[in-house]
N, C-alpha and C. Protein backbone atom coordinates (compact mmCIF):
# COMPACT_ATOMS: atom_id res chain seq x y z
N UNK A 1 22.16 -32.14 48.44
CA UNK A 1 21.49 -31.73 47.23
C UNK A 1 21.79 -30.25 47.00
N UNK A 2 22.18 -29.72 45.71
CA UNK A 2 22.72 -28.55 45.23
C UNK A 2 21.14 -27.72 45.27
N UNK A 3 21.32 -26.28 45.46
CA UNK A 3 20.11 -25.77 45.55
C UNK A 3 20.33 -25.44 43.96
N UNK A 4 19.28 -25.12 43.20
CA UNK A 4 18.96 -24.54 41.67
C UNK A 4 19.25 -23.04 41.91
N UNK A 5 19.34 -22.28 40.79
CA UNK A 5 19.94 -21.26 40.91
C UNK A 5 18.79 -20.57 40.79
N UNK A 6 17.56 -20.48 40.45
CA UNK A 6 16.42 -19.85 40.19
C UNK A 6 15.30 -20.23 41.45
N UNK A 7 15.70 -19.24 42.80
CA UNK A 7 14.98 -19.33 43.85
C UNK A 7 13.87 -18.60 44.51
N UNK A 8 12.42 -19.38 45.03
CA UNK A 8 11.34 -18.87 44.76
C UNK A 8 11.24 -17.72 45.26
N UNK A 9 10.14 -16.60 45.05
CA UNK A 9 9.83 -15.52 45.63
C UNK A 9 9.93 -15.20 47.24
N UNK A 10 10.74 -14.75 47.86
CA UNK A 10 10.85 -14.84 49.66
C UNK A 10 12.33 -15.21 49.84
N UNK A 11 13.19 -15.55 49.13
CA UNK A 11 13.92 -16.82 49.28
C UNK A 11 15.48 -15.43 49.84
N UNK A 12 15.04 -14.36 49.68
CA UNK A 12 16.22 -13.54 50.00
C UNK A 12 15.80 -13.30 51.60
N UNK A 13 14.19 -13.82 52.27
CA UNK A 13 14.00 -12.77 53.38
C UNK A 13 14.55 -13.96 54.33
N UNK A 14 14.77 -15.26 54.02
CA UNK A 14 15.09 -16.10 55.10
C UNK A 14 16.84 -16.74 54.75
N UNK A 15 16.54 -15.82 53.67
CA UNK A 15 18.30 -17.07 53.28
C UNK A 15 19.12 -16.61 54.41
N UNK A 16 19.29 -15.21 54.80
CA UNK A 16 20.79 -15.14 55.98
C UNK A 16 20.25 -16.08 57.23
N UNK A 17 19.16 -15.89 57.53
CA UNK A 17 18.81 -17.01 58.88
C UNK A 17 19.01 -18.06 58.58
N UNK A 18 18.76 -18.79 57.27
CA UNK A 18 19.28 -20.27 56.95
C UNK A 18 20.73 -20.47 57.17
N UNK A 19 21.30 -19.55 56.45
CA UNK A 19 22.45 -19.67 56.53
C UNK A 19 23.42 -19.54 57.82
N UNK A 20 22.85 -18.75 58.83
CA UNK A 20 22.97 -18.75 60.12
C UNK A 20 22.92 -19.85 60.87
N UNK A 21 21.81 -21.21 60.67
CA UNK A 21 21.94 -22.31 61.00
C UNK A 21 23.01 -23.20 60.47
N UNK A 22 23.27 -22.80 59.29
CA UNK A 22 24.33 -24.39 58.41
C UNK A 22 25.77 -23.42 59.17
N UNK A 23 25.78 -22.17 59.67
CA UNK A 23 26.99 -22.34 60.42
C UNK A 23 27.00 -23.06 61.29
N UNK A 24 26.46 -22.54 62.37
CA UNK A 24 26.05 -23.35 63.63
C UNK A 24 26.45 -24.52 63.47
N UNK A 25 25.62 -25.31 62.25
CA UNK A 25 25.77 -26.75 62.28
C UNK A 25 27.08 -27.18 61.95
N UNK A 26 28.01 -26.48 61.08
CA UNK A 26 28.90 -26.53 60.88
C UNK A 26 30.51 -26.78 61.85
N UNK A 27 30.04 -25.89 62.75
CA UNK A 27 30.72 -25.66 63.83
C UNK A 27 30.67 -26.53 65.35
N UNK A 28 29.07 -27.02 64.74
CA UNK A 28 29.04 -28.43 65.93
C UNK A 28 29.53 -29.42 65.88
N UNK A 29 29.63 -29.78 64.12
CA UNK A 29 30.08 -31.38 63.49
C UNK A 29 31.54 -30.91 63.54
N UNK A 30 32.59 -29.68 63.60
CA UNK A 30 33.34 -29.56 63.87
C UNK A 30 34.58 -29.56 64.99
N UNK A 31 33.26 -29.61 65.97
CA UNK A 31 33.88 -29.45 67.50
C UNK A 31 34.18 -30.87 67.87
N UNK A 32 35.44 -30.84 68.46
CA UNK A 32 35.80 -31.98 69.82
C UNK A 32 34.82 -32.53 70.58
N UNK A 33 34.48 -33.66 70.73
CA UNK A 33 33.63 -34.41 71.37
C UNK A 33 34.20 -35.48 72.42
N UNK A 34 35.47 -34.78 72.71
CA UNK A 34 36.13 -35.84 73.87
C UNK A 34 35.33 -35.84 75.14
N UNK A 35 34.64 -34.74 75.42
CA UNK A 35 34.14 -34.17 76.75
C UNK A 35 32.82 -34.97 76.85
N UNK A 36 32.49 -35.30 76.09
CA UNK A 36 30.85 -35.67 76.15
C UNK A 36 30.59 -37.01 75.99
N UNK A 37 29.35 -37.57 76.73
CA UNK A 37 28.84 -38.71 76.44
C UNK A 37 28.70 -39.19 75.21
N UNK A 38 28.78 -40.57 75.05
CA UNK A 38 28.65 -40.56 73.70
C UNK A 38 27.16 -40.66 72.95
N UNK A 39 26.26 -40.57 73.45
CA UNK A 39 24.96 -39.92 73.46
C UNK A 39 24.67 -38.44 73.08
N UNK A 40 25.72 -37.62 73.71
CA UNK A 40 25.34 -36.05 73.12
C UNK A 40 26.27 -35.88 72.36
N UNK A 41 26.72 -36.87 71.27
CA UNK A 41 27.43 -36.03 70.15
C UNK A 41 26.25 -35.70 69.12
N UNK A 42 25.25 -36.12 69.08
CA UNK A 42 24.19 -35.40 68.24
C UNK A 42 22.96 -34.95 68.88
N UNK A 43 22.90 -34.08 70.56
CA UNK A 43 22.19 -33.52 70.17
C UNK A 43 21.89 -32.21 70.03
N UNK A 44 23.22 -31.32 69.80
CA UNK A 44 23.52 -29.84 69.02
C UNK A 44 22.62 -29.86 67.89
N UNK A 45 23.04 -31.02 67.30
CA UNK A 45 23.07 -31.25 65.85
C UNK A 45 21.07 -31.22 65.65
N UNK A 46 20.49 -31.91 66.57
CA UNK A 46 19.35 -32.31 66.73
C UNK A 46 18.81 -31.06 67.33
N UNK A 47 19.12 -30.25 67.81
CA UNK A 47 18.40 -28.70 68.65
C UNK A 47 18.68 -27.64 67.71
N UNK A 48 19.58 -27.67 66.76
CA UNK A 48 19.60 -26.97 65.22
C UNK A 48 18.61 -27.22 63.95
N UNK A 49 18.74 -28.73 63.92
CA UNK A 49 17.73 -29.04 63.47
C UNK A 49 16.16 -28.66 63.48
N UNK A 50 15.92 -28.62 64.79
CA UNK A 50 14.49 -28.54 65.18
C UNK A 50 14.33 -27.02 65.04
N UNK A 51 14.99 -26.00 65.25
CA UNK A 51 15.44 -24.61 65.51
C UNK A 51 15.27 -24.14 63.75
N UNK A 52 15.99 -24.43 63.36
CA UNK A 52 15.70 -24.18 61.67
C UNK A 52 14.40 -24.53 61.31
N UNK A 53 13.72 -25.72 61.53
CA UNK A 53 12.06 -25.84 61.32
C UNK A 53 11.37 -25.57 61.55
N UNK A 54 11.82 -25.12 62.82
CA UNK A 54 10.33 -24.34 63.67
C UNK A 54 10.60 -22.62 62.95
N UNK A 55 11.61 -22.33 62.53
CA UNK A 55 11.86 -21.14 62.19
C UNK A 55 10.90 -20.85 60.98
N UNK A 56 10.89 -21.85 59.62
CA UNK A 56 10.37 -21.90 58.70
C UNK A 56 8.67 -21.83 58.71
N UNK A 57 8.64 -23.11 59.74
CA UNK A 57 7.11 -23.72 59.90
C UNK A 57 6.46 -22.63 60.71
N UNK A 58 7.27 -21.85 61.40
CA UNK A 58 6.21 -20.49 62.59
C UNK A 58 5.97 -19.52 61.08
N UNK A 59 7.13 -19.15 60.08
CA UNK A 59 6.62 -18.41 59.11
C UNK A 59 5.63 -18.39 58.09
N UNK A 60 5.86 -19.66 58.00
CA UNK A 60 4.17 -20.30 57.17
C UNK A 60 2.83 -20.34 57.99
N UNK A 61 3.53 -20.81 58.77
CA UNK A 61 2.02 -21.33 59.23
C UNK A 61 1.50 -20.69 60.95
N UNK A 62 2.40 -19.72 61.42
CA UNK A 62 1.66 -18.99 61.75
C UNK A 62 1.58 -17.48 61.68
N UNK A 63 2.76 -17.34 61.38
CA UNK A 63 3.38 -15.58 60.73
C UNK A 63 3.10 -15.20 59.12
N UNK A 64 2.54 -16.78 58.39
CA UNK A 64 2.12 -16.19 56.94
C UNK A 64 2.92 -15.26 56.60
N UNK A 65 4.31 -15.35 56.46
CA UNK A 65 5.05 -14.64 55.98
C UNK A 65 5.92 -15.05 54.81
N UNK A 66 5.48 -16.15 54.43
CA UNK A 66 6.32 -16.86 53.33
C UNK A 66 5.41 -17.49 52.21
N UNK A 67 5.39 -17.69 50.83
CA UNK A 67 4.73 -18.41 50.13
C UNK A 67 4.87 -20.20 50.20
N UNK A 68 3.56 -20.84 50.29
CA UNK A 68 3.88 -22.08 50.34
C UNK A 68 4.65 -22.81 49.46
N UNK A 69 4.90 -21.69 47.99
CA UNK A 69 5.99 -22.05 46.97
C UNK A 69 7.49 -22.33 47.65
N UNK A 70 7.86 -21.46 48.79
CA UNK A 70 9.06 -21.30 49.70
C UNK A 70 8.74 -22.37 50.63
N UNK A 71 7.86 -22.44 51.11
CA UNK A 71 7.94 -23.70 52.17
C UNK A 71 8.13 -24.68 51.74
N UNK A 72 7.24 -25.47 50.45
CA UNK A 72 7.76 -26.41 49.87
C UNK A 72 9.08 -26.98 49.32
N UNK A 73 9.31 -25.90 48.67
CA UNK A 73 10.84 -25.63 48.38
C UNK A 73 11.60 -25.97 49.28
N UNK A 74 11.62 -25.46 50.04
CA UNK A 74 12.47 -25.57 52.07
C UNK A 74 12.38 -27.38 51.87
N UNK A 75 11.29 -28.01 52.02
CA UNK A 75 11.21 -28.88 52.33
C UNK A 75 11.60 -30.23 51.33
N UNK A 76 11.72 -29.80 49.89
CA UNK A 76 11.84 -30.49 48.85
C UNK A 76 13.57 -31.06 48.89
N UNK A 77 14.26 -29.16 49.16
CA UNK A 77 15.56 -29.43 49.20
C UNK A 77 16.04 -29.88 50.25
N UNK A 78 15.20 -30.24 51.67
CA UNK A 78 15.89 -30.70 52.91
C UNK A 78 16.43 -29.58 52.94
N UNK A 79 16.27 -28.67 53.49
CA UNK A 79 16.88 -27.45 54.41
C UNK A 79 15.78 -27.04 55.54
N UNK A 80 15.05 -28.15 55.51
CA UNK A 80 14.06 -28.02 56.85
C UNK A 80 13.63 -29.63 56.91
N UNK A 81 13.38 -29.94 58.56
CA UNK A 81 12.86 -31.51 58.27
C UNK A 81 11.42 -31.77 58.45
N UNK A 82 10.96 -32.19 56.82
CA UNK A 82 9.72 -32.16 56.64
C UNK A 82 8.88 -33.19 57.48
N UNK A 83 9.06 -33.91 58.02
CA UNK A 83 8.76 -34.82 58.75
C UNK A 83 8.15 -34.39 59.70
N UNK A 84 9.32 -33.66 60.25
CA UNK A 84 9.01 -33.17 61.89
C UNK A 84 7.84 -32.14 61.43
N UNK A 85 8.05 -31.26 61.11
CA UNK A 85 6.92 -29.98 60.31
C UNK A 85 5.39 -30.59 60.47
N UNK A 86 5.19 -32.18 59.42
CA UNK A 86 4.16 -32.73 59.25
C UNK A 86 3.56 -33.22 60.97
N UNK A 87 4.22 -33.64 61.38
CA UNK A 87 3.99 -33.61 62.66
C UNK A 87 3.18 -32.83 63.80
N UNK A 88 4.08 -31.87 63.52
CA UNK A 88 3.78 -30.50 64.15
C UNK A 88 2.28 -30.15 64.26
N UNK A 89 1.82 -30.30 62.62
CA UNK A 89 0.35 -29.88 62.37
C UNK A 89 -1.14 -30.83 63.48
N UNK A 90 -0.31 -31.88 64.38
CA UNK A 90 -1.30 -32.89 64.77
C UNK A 90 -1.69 -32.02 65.97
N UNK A 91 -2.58 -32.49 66.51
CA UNK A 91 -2.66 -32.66 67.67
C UNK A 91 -2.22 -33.58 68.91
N UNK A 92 -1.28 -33.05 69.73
CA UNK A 92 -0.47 -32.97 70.67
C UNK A 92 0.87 -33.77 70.40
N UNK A 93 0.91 -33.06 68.63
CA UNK A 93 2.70 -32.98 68.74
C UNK A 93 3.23 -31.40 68.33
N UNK A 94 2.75 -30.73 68.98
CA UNK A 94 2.86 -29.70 68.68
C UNK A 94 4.21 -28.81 69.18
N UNK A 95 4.53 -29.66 70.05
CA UNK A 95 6.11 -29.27 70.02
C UNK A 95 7.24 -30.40 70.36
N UNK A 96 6.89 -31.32 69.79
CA UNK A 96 7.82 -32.38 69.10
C UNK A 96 9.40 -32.19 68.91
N UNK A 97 9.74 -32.60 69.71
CA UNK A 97 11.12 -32.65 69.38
C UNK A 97 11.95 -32.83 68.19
N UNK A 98 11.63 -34.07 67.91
CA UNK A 98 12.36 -34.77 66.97
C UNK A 98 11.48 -36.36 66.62
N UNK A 99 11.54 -36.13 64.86
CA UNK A 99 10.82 -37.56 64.75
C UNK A 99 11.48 -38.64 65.45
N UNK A 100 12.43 -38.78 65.46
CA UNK A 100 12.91 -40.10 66.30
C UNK A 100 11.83 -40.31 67.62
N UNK A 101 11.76 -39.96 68.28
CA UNK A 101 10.91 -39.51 69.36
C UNK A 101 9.43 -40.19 69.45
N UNK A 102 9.13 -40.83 68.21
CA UNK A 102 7.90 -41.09 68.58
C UNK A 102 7.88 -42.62 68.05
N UNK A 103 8.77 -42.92 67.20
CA UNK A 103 9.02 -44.27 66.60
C UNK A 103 9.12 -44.87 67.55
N UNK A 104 7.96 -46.03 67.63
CA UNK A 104 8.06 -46.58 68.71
C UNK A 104 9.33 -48.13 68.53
N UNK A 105 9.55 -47.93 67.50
CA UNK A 105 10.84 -49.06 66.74
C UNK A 105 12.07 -48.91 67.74
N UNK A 106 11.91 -47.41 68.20
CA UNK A 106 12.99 -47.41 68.76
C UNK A 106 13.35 -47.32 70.34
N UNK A 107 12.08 -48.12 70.54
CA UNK A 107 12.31 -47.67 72.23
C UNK A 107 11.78 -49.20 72.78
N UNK A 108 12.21 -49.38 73.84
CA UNK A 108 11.90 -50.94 74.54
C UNK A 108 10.62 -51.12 74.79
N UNK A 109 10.09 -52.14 74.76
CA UNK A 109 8.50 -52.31 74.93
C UNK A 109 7.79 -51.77 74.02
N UNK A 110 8.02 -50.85 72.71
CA UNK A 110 6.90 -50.39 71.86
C UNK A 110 6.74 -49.34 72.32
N UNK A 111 7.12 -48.61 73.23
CA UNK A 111 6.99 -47.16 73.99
C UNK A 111 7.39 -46.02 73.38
N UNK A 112 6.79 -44.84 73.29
CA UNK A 112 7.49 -43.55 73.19
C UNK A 112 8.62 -43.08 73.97
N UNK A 113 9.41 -42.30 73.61
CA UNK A 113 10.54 -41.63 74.01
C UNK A 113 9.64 -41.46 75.76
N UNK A 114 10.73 -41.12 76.72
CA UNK A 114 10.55 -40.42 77.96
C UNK A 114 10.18 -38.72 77.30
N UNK A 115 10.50 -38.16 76.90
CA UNK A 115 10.72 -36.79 76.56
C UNK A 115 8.81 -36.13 76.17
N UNK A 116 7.94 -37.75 75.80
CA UNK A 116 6.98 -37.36 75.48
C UNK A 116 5.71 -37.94 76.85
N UNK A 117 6.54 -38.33 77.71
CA UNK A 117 5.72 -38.61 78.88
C UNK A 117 5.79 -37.17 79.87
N UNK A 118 3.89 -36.41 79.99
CA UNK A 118 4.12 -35.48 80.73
C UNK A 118 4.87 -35.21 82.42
N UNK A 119 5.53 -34.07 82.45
CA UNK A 119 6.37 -34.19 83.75
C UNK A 119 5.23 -34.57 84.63
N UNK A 120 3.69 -34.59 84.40
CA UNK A 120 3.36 -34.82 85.91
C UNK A 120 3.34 -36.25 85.86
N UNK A 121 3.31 -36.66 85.08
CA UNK A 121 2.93 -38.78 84.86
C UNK A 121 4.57 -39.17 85.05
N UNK A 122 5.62 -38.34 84.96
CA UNK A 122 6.72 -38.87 85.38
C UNK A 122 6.87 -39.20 87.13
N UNK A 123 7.65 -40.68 87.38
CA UNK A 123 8.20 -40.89 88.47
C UNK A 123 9.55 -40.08 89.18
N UNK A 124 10.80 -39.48 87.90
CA UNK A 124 11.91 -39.28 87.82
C UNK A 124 11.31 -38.16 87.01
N UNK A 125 10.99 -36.43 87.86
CA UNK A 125 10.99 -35.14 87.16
C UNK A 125 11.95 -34.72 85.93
N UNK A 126 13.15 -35.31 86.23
CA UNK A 126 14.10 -34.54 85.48
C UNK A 126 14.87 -35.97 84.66
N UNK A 127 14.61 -36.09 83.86
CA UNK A 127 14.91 -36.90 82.45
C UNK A 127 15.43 -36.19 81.13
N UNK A 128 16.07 -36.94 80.74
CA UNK A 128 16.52 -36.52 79.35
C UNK A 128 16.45 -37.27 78.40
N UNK A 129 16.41 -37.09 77.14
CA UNK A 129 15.69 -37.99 75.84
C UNK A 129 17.74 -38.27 75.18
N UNK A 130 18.05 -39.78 75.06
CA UNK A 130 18.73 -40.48 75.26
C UNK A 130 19.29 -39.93 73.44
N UNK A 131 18.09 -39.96 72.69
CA UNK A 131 18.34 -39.52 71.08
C UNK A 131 18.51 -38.13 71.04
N UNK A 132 17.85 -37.10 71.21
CA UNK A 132 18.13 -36.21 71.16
C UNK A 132 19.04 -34.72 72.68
N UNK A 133 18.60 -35.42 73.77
CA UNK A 133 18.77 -34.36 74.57
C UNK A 133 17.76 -33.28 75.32
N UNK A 134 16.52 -33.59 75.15
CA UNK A 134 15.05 -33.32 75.31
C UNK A 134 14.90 -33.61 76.36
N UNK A 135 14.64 -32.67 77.70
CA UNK A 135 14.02 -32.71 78.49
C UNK A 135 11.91 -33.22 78.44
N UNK A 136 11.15 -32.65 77.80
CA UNK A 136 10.17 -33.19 77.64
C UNK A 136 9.63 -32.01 77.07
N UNK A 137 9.07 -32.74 75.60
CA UNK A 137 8.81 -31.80 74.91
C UNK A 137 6.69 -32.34 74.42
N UNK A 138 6.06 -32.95 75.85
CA UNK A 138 5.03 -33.38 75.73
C UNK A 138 3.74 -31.93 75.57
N UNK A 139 3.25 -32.39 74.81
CA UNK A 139 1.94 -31.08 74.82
C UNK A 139 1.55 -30.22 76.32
N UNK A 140 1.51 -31.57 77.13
CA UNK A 140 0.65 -31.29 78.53
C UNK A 140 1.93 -30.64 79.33
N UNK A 141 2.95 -30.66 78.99
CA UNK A 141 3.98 -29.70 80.01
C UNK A 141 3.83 -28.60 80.07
């Protein structure tokens, strides 16, 4: 989606950091992926992701440094994932990885991701989240 040319009030104090991410991202969907599982070809892509939102969502909502005219905006045009954001606001998803992560559609038995089982309720300390690359991103860690 093309951004409009008439952008809200704030929109100069975060644009180079935005734009700092769509390199990044740029440069991940660019890179050789011979080396890697075929599991971590997205999760650069998925730790950029989350990295750009939390960037936005810490400025709203806890640095109040942005108008919710700009946050919305952020979120209207997808240059942040509103999803995950909405999330965020619950209690004990407060550092949520990635929506995938909680859909239980996508995991065997109806279960949450491993990534959201705390390390002490784990059998196997050291796990990694199969969608994104998430060590464990549970409240209680």
């Amino acid at each position: 989606m093309r951004l409009p040319s008439v952008k809200p009030e704030g929109w100069s104090q975060i644009e180079e950091r935005l734009n700092s991410f769509e390199t990044r991202m740029r440069e991940v969907v660019n890179n050789p992926i011979e080396d890697k599982r075929r599991c971590e070809d997205s999760w650069e892509i998925s730790k950029i992701n989350h990295q750009r939102s939390r960037y936005i969502f810490d400025l709203y909502h806890k640095e109040k440094t942005i108008s919710r005219e700009l946050y919305e905006f952020c979120v209207e045009y997808k240059l942040v994932d509103g999803s995950l954001m909405t999330h965020w606001k619950r209690q004990g998803f407060e550092t949520l990885c990635c929506s995938s992560c909680i859909h239980k559609a996508n995991f065997n038995f109806g279960t949450a991701c491993v990534c959201r089982v705390p390390r002490t309720n784990r059998e196997v300390k050291v796990l990694e989240c199969q969608t994104c690359g998430c060590k464990g991103c549970a409240s209680g860690d």
